[in-house]
N, C-alpha and C. Protein backbone atom coordinates (compact mmCIF):
# COMPACT_ATOMS: atom_id res chain seq x y z
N UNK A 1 99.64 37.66 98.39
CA UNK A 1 100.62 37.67 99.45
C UNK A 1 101.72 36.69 99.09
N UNK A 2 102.92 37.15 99.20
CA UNK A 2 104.00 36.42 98.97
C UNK A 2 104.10 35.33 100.29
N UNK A 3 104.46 33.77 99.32
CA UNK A 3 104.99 33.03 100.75
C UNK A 3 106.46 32.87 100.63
N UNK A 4 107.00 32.15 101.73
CA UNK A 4 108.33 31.56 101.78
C UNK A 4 109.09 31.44 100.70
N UNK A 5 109.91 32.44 99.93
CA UNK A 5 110.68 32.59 99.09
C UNK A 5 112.40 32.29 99.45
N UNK A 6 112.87 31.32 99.55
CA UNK A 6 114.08 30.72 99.59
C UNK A 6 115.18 31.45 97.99
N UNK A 7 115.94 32.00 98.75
CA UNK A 7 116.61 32.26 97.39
C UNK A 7 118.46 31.75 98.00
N UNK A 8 118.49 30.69 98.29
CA UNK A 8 120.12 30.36 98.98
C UNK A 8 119.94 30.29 100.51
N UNK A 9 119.92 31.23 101.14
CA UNK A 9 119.96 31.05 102.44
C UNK A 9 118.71 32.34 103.13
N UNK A 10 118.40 32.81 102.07
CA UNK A 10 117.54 34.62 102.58
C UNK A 10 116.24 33.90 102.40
N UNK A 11 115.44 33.98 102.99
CA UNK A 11 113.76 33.65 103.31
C UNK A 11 112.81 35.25 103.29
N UNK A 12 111.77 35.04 103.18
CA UNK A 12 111.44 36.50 102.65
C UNK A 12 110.12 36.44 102.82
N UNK A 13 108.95 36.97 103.95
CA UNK A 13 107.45 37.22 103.94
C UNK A 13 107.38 38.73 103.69
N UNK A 14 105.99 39.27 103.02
CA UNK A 14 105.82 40.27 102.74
C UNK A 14 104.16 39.89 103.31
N UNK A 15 103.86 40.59 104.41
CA UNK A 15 102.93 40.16 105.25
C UNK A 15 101.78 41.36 105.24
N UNK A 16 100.53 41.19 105.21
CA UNK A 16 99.77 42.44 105.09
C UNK A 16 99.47 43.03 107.38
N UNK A 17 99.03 43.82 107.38
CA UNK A 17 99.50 44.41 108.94
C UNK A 17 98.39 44.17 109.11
N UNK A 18 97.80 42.88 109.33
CA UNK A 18 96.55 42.11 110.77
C UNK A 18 97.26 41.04 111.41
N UNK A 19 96.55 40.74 112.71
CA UNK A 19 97.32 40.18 113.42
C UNK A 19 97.36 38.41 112.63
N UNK A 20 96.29 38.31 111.74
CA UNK A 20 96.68 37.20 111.38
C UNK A 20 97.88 36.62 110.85
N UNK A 21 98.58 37.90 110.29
CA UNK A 21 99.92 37.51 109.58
C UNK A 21 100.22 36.84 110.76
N UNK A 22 100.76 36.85 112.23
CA UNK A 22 101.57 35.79 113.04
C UNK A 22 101.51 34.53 112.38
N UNK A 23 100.58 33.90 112.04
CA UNK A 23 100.66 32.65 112.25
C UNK A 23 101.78 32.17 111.05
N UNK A 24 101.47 32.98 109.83
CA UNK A 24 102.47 32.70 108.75
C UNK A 24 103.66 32.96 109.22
N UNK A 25 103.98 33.86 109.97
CA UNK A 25 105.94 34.02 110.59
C UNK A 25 105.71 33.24 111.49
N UNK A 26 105.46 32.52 112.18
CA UNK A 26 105.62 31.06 112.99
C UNK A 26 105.76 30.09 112.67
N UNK A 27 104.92 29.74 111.14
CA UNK A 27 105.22 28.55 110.00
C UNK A 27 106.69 28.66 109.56
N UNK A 28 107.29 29.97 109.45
CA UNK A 28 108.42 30.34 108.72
C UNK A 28 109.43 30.17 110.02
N UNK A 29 109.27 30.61 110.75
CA UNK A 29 110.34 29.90 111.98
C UNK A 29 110.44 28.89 112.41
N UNK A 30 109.28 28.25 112.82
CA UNK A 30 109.61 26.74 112.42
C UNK A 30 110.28 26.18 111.44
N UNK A 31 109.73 25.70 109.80
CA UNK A 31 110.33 25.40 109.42
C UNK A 31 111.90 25.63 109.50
N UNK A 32 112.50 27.24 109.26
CA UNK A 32 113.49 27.44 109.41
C UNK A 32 114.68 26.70 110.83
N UNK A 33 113.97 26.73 111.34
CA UNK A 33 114.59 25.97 113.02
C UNK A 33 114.32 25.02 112.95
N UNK A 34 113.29 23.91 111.92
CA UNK A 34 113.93 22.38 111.87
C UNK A 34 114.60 22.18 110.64
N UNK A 35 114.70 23.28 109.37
CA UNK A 35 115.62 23.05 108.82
C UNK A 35 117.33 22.92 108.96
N UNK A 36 117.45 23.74 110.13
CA UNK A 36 118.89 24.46 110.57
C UNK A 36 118.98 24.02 112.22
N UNK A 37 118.51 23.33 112.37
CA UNK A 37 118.46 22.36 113.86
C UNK A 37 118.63 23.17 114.64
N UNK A 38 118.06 24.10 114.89
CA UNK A 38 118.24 25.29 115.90
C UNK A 38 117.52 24.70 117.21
N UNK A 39 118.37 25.07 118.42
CA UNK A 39 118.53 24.65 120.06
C UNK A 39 116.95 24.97 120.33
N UNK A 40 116.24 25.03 120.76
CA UNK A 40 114.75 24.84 121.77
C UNK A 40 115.03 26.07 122.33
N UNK A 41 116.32 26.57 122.94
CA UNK A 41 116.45 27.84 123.56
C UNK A 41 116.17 28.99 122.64
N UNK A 42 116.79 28.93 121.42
CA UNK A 42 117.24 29.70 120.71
C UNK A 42 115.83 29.80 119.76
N UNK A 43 114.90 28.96 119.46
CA UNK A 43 113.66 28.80 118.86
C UNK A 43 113.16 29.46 119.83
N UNK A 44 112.92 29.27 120.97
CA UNK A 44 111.77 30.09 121.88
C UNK A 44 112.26 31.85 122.27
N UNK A 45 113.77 31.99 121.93
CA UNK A 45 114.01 33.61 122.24
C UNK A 45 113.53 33.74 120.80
N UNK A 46 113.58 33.23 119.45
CA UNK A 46 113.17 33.86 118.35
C UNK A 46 111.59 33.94 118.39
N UNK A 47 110.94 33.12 118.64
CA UNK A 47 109.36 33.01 118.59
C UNK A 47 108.87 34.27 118.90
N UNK A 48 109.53 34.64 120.33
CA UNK A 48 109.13 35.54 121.16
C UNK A 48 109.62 36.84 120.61
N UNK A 49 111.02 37.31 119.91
CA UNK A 49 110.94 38.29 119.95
C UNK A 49 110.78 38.83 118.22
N UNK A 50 110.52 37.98 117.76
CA UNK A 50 110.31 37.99 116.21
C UNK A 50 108.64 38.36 115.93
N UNK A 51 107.51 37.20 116.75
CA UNK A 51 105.97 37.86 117.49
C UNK A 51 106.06 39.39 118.21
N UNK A 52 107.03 39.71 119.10
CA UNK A 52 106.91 41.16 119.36
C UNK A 52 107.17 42.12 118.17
N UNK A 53 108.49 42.04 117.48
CA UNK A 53 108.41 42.82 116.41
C UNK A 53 107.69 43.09 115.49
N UNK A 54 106.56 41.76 115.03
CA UNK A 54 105.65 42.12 114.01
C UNK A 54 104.84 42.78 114.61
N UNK A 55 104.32 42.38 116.01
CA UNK A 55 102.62 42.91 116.49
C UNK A 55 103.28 44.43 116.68
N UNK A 56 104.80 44.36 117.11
CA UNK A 56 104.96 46.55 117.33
C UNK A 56 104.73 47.06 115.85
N UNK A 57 104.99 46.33 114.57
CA UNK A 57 105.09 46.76 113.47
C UNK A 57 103.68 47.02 112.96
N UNK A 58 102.99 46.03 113.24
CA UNK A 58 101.28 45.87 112.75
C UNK A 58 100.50 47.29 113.43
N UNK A 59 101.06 47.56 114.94
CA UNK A 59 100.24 47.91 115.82
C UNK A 59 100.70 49.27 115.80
N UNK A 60 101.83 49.78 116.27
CA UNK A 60 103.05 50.87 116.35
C UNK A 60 102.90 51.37 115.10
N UNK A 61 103.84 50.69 113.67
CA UNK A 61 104.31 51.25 113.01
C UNK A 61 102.89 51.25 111.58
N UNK A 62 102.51 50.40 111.50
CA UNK A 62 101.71 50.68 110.39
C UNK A 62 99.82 50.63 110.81
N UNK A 63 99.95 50.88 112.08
CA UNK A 63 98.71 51.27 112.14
C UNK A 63 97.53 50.64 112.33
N UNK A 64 97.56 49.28 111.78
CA UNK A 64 96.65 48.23 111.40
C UNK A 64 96.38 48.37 110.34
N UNK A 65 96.80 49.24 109.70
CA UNK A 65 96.39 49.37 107.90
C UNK A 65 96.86 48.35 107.21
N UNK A 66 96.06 47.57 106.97
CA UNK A 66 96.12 46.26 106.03
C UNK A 66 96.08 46.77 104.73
N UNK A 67 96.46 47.94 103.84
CA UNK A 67 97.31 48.05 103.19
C UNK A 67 98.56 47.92 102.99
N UNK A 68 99.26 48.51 104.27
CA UNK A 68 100.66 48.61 104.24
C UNK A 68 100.92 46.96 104.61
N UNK A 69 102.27 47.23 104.48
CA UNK A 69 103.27 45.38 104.66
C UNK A 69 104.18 45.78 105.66
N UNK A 70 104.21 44.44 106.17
CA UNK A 70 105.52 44.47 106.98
C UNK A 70 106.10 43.03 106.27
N UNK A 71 107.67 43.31 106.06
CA UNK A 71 108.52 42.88 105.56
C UNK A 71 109.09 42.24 106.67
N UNK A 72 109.31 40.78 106.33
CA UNK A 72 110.44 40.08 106.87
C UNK A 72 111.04 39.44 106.16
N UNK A 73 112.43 39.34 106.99
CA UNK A 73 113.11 38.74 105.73
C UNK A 73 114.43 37.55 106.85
N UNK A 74 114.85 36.34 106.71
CA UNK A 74 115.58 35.70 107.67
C UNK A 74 116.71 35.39 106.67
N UNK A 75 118.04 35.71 107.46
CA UNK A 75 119.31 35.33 106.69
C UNK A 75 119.92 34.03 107.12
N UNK A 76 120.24 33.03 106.56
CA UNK A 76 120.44 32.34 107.70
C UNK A 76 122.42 32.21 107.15
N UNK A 77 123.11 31.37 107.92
CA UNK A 77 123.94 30.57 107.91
C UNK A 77 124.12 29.37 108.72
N UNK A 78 125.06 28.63 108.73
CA UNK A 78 125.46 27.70 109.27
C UNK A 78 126.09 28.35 110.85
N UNK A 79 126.01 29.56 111.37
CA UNK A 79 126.52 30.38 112.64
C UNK A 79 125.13 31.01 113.12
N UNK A 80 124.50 31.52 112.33
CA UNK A 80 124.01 32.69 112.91
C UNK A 80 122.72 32.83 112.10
N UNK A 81 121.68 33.43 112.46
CA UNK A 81 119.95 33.40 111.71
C UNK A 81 120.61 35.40 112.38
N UNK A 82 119.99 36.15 111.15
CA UNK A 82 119.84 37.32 111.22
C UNK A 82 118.31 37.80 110.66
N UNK A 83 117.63 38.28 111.56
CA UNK A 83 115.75 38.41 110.95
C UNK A 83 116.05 40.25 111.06
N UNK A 84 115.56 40.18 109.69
CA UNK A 84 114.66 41.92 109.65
C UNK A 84 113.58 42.12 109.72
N UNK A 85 112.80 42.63 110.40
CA UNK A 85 111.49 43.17 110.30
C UNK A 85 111.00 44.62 110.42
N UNK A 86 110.57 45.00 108.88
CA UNK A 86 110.61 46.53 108.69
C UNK A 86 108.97 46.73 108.45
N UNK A 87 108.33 47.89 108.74
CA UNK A 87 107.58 48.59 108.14
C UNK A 87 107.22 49.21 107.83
N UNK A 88 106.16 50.06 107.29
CA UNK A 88 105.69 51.61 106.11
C UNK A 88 105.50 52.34 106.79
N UNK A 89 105.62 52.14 108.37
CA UNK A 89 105.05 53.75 109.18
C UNK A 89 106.73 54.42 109.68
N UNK A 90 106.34 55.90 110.03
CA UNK A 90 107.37 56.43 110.27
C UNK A 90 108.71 56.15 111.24
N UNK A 91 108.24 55.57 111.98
CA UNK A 91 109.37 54.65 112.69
C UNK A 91 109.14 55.70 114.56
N UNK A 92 110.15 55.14 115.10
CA UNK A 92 110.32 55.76 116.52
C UNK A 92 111.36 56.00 117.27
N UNK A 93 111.29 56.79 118.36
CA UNK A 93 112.75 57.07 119.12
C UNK A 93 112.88 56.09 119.91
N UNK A 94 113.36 54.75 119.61
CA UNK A 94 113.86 53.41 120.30
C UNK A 94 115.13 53.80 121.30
N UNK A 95 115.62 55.40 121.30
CA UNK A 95 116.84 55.43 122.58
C UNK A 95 116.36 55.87 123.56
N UNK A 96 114.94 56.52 123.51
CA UNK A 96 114.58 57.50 124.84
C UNK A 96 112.96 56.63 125.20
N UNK A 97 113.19 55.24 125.13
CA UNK A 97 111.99 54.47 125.84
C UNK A 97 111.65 54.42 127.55
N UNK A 98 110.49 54.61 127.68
CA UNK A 98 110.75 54.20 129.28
C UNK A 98 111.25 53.25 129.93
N UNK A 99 112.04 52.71 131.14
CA UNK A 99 112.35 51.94 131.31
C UNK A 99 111.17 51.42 131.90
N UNK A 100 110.93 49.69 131.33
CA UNK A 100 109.63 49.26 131.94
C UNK A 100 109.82 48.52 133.30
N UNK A 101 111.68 48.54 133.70
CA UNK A 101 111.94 47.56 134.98
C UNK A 101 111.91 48.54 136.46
N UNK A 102 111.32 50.33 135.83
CA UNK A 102 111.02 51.20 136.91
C UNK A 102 109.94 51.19 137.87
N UNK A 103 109.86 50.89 138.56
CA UNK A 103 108.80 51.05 139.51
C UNK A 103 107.64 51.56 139.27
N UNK A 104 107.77 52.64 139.00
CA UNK A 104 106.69 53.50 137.94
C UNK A 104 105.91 52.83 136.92
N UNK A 105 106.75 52.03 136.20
CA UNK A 105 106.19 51.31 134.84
C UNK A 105 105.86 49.46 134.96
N UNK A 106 106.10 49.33 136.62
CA UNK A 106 105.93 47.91 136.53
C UNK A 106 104.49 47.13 136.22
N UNK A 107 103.72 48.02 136.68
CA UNK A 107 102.12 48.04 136.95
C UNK A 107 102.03 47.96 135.05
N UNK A 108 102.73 48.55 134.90
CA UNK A 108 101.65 48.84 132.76
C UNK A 108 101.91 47.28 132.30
N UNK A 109 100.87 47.20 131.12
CA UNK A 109 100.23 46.10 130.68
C UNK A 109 101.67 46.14 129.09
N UNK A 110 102.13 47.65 129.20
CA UNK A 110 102.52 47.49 128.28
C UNK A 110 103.93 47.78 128.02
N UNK A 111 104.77 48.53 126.80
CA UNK A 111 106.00 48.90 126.82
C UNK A 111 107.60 48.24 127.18
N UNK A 112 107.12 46.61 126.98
CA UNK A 112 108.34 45.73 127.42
C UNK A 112 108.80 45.12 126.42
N UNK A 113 108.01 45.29 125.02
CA UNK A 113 108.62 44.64 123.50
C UNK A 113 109.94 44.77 123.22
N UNK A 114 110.69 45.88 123.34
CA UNK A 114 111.71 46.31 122.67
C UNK A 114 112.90 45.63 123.91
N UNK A 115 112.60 45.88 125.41
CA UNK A 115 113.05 45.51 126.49
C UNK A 115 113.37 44.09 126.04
N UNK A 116 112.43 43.34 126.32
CA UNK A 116 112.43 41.93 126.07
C UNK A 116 113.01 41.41 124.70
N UNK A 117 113.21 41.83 123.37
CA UNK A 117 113.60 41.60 122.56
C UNK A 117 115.94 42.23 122.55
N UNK A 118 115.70 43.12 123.06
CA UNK A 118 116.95 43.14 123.48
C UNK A 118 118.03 42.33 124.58
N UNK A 119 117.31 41.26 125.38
CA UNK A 119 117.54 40.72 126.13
C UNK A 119 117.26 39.02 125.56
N UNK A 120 116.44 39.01 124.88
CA UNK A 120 116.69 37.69 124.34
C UNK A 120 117.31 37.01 122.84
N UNK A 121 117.65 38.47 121.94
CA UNK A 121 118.10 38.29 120.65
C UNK A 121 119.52 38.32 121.19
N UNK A 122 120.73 37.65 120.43
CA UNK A 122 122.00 38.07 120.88
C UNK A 122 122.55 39.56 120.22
N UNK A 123 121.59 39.91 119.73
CA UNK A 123 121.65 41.72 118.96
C UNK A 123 120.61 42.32 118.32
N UNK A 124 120.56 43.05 118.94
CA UNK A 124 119.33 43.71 118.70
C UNK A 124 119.36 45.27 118.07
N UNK A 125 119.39 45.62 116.53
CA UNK A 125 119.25 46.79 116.26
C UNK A 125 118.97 47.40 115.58
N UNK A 126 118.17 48.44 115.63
CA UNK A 126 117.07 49.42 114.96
C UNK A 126 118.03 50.30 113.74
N UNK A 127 117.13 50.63 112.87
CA UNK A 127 117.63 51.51 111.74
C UNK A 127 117.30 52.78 112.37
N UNK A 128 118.02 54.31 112.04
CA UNK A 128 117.41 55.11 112.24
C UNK A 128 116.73 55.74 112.70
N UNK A 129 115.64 55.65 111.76
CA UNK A 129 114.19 56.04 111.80
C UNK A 129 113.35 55.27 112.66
N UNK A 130 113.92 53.60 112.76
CA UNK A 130 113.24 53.63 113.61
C UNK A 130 112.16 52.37 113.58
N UNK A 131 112.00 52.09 111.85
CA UNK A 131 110.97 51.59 111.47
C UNK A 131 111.41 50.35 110.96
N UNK A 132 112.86 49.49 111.67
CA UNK A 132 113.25 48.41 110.96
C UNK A 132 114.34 48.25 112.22
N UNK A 133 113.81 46.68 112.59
CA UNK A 133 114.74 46.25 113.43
C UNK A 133 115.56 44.95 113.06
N UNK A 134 116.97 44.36 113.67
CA UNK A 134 117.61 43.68 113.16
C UNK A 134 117.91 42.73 114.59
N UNK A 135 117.68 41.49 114.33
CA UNK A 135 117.70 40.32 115.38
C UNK A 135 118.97 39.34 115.05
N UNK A 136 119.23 39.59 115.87
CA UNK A 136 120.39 38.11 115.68
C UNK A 136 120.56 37.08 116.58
N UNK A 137 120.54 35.73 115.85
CA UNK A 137 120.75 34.73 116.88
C UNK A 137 121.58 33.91 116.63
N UNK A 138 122.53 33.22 117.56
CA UNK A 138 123.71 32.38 117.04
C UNK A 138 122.81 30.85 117.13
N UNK A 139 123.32 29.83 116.47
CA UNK A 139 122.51 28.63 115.84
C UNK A 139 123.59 27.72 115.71
């Protein structure tokens, strides 16, 4: 398993799909957010929606198959941290989600990842297919 590969400003996990990978992208956001003095605000919207994207990726997109990887990768600058997190399964229709703030859907345990990650990244957006999302946070 690849760790923390620094090449300038791009950081790079190649994570196998159990839930243990979290703990290694939490080492990697940390460090990254006391390298780049990132706000307490801005660390806790990433924690949160950077943990949702892997567990939809682990869980959603690749299945739990601890063959496949999920890829992350953090860009940083001196403005702005941009995180990708892609993986090997076919991806999904991220425009026609339920809304989970419906009445209907308040009761479920589940379906608020993508919700909640759009509301706390300052951009939030999917490739395509479906199977690779793009986070941005100003820093």
């Amino acid at each position: 398993m690849e760790q923390n590969v620094q090449a300038g400003n791009l950081y790079t996990l190649q994570l196998p799909s159990k839930e243990e990978s979290i703990t290694l992208l939490e080492e990697l956001i940390e460090n990254i957010a006391d390298t780049y003095n990132v706000g307490e605000d801005t660390f806790a919207n990433m924690m949160t929606c950077l943990n949702e994207a892997l567990i939809n990726a682990i869980k959603h997109g690749n299945k739990f198959d601890a063959t496949k990887k999920v890829i992350v990768n953090a860009d940083v600058d001196n403005k702005r941290l941009i995180w990708t997190v892609t993986d090997e399964g076919e991806g999904f229709d991220y425009v026609h989600l339920p809304d989970p703030t419906s009445p209907e859907n308040l009761e479920s345990l589940t379906g608020r990842g993508v919700f909640i990650m759009k509301h706390l990244a300052d951009q939030c957006i999917f490739n395509t297919s479906g199977n690779e999302v793009e986070l941005h946070f100003k820093i």
